[in-house]
N, C-alpha and C. Protein backbone atom coordinates (compact mmCIF):
# COMPACT_ATOMS: atom_id res chain seq x y z
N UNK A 1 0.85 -1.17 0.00
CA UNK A 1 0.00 0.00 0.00
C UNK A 1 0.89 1.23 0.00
N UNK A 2 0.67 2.23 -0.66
CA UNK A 2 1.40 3.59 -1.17
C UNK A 2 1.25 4.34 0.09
N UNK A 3 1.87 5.49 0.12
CA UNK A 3 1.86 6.71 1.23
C UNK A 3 0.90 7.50 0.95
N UNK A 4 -0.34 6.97 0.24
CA UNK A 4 -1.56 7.99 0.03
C UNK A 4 -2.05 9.13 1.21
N UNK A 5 -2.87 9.67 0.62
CA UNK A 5 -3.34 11.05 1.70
C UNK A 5 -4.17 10.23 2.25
N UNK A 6 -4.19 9.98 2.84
CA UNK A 6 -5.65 9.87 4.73
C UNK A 6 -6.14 11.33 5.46
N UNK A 7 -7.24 11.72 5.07
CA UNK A 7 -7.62 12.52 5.75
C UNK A 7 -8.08 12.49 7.35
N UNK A 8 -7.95 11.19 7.84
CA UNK A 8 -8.38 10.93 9.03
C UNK A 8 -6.99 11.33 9.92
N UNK A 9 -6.18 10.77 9.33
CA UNK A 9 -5.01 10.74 9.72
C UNK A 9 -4.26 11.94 10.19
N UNK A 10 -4.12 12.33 11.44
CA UNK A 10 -3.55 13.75 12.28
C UNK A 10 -2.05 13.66 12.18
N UNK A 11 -1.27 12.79 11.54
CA UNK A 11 0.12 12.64 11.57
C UNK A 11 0.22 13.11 10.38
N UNK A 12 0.18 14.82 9.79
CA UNK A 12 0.77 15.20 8.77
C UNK A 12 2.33 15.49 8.99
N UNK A 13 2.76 15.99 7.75
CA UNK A 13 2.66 15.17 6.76
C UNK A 13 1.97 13.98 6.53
N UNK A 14 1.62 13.74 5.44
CA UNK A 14 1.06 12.68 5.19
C UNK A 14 2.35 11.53 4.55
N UNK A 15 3.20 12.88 3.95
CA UNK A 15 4.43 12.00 2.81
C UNK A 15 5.16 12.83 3.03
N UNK A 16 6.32 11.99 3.66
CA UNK A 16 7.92 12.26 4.17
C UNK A 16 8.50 12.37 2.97
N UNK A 17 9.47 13.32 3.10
CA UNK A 17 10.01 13.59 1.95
C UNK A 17 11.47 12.72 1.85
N UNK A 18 11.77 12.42 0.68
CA UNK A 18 12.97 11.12 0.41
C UNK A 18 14.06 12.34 0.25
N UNK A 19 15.16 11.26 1.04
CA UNK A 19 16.14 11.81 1.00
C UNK A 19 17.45 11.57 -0.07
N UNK A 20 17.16 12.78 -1.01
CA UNK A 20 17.98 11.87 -2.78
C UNK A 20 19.62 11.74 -2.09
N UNK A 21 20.27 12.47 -1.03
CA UNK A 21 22.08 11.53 -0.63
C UNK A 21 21.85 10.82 -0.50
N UNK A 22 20.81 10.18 -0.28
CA UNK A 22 21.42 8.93 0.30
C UNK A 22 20.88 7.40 -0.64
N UNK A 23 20.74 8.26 -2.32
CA UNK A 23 20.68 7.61 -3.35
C UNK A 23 21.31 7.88 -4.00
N UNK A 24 22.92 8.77 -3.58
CA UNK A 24 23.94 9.27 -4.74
C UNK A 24 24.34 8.07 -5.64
N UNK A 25 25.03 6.51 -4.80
CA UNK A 25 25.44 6.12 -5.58
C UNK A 25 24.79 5.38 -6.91
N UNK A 26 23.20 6.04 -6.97
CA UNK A 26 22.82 5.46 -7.99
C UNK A 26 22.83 5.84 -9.31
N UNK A 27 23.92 5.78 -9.75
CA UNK A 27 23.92 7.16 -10.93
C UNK A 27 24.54 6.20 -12.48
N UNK A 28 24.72 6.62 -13.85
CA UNK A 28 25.34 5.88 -14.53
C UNK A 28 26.17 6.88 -15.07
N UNK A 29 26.85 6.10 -15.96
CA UNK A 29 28.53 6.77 -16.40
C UNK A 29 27.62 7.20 -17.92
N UNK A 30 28.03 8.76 -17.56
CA UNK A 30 27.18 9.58 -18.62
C UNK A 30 26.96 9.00 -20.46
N UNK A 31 27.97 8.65 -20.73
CA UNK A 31 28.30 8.19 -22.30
C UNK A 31 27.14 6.92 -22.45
N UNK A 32 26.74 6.09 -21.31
CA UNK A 32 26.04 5.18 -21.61
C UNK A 32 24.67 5.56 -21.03
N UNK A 33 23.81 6.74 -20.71
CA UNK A 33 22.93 7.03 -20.08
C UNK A 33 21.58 6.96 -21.09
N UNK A 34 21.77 7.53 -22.43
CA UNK A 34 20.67 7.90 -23.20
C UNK A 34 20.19 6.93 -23.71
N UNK A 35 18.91 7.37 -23.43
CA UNK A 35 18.09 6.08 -24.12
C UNK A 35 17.98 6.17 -25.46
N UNK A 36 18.30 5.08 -26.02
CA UNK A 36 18.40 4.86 -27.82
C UNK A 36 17.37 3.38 -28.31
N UNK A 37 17.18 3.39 -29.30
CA UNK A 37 16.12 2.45 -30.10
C UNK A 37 16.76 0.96 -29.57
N UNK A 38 18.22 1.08 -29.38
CA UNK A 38 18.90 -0.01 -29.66
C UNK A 38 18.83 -0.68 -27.91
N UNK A 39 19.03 0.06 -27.59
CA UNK A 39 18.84 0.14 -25.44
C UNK A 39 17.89 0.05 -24.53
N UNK A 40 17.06 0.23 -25.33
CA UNK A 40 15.52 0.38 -24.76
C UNK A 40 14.87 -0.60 -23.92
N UNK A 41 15.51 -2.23 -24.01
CA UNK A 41 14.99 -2.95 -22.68
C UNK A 41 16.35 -2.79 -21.49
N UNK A 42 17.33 -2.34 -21.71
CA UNK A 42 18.32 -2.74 -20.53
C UNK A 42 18.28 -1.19 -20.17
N UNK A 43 17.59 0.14 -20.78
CA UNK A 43 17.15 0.98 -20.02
C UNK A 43 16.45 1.03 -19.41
N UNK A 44 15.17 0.38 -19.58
CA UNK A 44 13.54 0.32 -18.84
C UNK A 44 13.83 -0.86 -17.51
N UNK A 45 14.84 -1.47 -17.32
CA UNK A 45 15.34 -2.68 -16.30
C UNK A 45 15.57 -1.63 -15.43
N UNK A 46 16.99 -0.80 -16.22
CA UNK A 46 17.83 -0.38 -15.23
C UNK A 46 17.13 0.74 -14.39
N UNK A 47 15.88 1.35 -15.25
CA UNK A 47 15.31 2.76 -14.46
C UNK A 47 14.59 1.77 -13.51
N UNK A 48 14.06 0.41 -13.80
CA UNK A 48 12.65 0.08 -12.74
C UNK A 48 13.85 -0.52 -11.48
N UNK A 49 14.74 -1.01 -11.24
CA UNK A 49 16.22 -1.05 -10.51
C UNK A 49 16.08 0.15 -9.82
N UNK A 50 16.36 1.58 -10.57
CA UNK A 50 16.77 3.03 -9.60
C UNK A 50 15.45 3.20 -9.06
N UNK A 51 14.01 3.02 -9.39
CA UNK A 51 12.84 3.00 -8.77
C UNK A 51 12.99 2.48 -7.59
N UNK A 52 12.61 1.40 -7.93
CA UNK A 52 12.94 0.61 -6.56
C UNK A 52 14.42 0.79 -5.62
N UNK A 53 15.05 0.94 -6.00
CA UNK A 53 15.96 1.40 -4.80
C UNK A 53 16.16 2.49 -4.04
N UNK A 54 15.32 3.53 -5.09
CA UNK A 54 15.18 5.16 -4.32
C UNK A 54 13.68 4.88 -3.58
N UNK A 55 12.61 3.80 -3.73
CA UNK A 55 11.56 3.79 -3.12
C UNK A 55 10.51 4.85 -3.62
N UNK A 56 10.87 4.61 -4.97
CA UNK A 56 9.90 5.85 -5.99
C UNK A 56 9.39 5.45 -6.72
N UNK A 57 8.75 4.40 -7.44
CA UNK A 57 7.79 3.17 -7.91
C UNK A 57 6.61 3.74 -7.65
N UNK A 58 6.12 3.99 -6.57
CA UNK A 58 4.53 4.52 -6.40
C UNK A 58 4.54 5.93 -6.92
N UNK A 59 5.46 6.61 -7.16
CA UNK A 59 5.30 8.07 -7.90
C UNK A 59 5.06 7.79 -9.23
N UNK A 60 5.78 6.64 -10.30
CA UNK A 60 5.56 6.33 -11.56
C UNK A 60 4.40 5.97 -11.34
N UNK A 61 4.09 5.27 -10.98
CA UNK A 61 2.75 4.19 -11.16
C UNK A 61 1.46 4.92 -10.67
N UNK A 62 2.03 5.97 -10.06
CA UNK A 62 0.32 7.07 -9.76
C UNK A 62 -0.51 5.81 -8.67
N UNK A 63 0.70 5.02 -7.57
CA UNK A 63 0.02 4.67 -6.35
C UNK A 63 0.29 5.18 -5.10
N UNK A 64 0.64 5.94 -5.20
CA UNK A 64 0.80 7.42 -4.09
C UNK A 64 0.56 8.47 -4.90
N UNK A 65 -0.88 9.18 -3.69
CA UNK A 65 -1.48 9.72 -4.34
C UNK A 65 -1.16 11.54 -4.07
N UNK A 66 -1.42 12.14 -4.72
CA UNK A 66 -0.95 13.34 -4.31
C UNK A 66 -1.91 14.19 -3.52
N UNK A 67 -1.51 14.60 -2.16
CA UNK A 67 -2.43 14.93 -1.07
C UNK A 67 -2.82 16.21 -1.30
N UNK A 68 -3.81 16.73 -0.40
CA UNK A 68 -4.85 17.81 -0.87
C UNK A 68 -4.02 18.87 -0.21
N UNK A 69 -3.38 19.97 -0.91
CA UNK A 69 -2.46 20.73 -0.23
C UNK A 69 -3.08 21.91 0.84
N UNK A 70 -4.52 21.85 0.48
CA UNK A 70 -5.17 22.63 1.57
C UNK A 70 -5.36 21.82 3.07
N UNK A 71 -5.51 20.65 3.06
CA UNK A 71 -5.48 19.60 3.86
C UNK A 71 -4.08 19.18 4.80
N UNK A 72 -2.73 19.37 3.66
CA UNK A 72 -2.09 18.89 4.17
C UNK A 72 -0.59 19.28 2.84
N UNK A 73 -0.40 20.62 3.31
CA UNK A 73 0.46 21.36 2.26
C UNK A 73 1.93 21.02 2.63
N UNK A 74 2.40 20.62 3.63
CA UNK A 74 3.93 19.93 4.02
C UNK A 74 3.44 18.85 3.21
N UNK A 75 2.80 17.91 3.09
CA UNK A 75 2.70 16.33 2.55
C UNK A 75 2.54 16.84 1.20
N UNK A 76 1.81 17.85 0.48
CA UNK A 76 1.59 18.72 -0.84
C UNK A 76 3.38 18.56 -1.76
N UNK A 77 4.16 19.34 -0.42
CA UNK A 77 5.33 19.54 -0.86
C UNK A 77 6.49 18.83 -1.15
N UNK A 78 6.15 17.59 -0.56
CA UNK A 78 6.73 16.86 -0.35
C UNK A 78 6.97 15.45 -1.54
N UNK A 79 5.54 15.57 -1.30
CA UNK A 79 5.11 15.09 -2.72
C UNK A 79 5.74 15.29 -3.92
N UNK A 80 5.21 16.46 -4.34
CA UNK A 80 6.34 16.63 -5.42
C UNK A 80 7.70 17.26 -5.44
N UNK A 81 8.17 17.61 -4.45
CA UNK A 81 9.71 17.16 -4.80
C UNK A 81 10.16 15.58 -4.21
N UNK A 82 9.45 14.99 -4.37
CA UNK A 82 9.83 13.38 -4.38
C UNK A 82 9.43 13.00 -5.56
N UNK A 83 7.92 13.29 -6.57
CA UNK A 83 7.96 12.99 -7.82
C UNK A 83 9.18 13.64 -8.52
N UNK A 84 9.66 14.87 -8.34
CA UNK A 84 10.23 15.03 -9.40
C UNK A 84 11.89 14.63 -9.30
């Protein structure tokens, strides 16, 4: 289950914001980064790999949901600077 908004829920934030140091070493060696016609399944591996290891899978997949910023504008913010 995703970090969706709960409005019941008095523990705002609703969504802690991720901390990208401590996903530095996930990075690739620039010359081999771009995605090309020819790359295209050992790119789509390697991004669903950095998903899952930064714990950002529910931001692609639209299963964390983005909270009502009048409701809960720290969890608002948080939100998207973790989508992006």
């Amino acid at each position: 289950m995703g970090q969706g908004h709960d409005s019941s829920n008095k523990n705002l934030p609703a969504i802690k914001l991720i901390c990208t140091k401590e996903y530095s070493n996930v990075n690739w060696n620039a010359d081999h980064d771009h995605l090309t016609d020819v790359n295209w399944h050992r790119w789509k591996e390697h991004m669903k790999r950095v998903f899952i290891n930064c714990n950002i899978t529910g931001y692609v997949t639209g299963e964390i949901v983005h909270p009502n910023e009048y409701g809960d504008p720290d969890g608002t913010h948080n939100w998207d600077k973790n989508d992006t």
